[in-house]
C-alpha atoms as a PDB file:
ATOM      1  CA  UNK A   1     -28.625 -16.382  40.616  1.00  0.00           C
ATOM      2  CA  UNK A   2     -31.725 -17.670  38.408  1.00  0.00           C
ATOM      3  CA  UNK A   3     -33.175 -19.286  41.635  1.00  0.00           C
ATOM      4  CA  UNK A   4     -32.676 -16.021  43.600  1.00  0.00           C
ATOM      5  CA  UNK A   5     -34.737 -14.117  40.338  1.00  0.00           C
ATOM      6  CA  UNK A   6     -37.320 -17.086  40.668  1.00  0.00           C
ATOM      7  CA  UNK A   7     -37.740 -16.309  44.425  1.00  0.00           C
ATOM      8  CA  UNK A   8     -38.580 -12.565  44.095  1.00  0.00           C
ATOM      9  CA  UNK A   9     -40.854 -13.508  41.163  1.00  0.00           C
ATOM     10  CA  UNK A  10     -43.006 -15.812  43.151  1.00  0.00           C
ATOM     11  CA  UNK A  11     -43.179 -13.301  45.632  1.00  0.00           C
ATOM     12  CA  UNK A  12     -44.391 -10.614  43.646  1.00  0.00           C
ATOM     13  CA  UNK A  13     -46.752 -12.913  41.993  1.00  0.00           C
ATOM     14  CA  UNK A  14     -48.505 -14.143  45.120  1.00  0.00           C
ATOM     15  CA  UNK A  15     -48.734 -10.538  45.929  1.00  0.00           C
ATOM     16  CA  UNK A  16     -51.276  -9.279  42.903  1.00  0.00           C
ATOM     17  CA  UNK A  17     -53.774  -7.496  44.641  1.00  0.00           C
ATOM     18  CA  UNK A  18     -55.695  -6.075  42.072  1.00  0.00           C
ATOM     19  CA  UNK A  19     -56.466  -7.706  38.323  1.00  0.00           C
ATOM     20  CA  UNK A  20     -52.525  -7.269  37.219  1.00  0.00           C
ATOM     21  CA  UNK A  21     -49.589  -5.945  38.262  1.00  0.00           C
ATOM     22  CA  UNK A  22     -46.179  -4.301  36.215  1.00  0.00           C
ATOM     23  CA  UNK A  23     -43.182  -6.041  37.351  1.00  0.00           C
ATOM     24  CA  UNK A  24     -39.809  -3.846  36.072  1.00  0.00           C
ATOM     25  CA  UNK A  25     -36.723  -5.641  35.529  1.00  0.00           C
ATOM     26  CA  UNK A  26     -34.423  -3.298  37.312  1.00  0.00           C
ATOM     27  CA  UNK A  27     -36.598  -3.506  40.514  1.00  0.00           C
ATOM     28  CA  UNK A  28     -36.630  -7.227  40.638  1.00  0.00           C
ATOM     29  CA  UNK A  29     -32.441  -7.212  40.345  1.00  0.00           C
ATOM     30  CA  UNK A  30     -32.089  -4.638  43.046  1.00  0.00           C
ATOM     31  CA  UNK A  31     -34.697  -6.885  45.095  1.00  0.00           C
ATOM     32  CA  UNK A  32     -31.481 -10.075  44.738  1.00  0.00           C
ATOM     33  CA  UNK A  33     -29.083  -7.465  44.573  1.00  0.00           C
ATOM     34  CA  UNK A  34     -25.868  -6.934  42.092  1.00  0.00           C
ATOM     35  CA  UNK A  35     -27.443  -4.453  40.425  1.00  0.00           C
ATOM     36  CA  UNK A  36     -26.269  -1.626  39.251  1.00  0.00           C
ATOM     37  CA  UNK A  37     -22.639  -2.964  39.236  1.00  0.00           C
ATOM     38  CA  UNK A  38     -20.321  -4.634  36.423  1.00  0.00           C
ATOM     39  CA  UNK A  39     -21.378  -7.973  37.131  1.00  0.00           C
ATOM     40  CA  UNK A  40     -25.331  -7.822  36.956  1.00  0.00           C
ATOM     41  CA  UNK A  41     -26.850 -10.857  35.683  1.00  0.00           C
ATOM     42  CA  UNK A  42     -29.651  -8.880  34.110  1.00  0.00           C
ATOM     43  CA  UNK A  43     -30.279 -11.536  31.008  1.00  0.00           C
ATOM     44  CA  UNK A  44     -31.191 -14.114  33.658  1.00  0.00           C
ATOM     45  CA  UNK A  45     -33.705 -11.975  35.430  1.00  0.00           C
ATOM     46  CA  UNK A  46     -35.070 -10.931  32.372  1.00  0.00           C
ATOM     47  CA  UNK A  47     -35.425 -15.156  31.050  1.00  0.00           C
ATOM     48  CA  UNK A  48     -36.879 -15.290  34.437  1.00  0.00           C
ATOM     49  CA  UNK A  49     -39.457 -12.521  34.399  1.00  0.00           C
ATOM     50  CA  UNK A  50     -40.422 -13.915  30.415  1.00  0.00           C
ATOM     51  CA  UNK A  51     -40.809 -18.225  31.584  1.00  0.00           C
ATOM     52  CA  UNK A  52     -43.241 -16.529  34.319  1.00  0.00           C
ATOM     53  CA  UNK A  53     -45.446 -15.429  31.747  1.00  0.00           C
ATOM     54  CA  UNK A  54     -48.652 -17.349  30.886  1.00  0.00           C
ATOM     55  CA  UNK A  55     -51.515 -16.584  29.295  1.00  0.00           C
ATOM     56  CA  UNK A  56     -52.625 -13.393  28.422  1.00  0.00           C
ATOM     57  CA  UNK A  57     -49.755 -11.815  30.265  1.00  0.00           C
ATOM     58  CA  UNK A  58     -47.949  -9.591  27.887  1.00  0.00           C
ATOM     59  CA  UNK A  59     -44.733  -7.302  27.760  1.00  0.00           C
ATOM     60  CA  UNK A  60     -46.180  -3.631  28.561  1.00  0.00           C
ATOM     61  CA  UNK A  61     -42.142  -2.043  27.736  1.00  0.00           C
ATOM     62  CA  UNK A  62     -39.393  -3.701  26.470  1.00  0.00           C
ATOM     63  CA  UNK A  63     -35.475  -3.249  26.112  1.00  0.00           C
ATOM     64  CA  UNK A  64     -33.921  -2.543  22.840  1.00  0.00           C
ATOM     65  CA  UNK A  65     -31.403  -5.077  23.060  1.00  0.00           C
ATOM     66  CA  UNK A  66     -33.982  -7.653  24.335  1.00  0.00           C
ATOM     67  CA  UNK A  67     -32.824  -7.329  27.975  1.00  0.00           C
ATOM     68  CA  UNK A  68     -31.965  -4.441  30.137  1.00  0.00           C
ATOM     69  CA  UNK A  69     -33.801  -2.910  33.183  1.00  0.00           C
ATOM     70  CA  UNK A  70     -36.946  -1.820  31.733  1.00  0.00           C
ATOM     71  CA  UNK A  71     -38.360  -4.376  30.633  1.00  0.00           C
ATOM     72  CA  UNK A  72     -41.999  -4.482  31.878  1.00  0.00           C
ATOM     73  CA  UNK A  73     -44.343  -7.017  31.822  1.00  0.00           C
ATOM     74  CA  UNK A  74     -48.182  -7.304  33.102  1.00  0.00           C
ATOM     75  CA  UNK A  75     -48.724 -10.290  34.850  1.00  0.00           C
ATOM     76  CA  UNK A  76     -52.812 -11.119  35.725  1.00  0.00           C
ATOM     77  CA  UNK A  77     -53.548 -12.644  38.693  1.00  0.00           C
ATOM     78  CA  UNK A  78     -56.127 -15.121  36.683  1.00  0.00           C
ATOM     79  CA  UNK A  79     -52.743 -16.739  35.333  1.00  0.00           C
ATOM     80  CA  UNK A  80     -50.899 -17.043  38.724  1.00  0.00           C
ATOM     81  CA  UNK A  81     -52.572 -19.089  40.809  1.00  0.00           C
ATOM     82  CA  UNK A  82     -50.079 -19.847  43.257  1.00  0.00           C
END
């Protein structure tokens, strides 16, 4: 599952158009699929969508519990060269 997450992450990142761009944690899991459903794997996308993040890319909204579906982070395109 991680490499499917990793996938739609590099996708999304080679896709910054402008300066930035929000990436939500529930839309990248319904991008693999599984979600909503008993057997999501939302920690993983979630670890995914955080090891992406490099510089001054920050977490605009997060979870409560760390890692659920709205967990939003900025990602610039100055960090993603890819």
């Amino acid at each position: 599952m991680r490499d499917e997450f990793e996938k739609v992450m590099c996708q999304k990142l080679s896709s910054i158009e402008g300066d930035y761009i929000d990436i939500v944690s529930g839309d990248v899991h319904r991008l693999v699929g599984g979600y909503p459903g008993r057997d999501h794997s939302m920690p993983v996308c979630c670890d995914v969508m955080r090891q992406r993040m490099n510089g001054d890319d920050f977490e605009v909204e997060g979870p409560l519990k760390g890692k659920g579906a709205t967990l939003k982070i900025r990602y610039f395109r100055r960090n993603h060269k890819l």
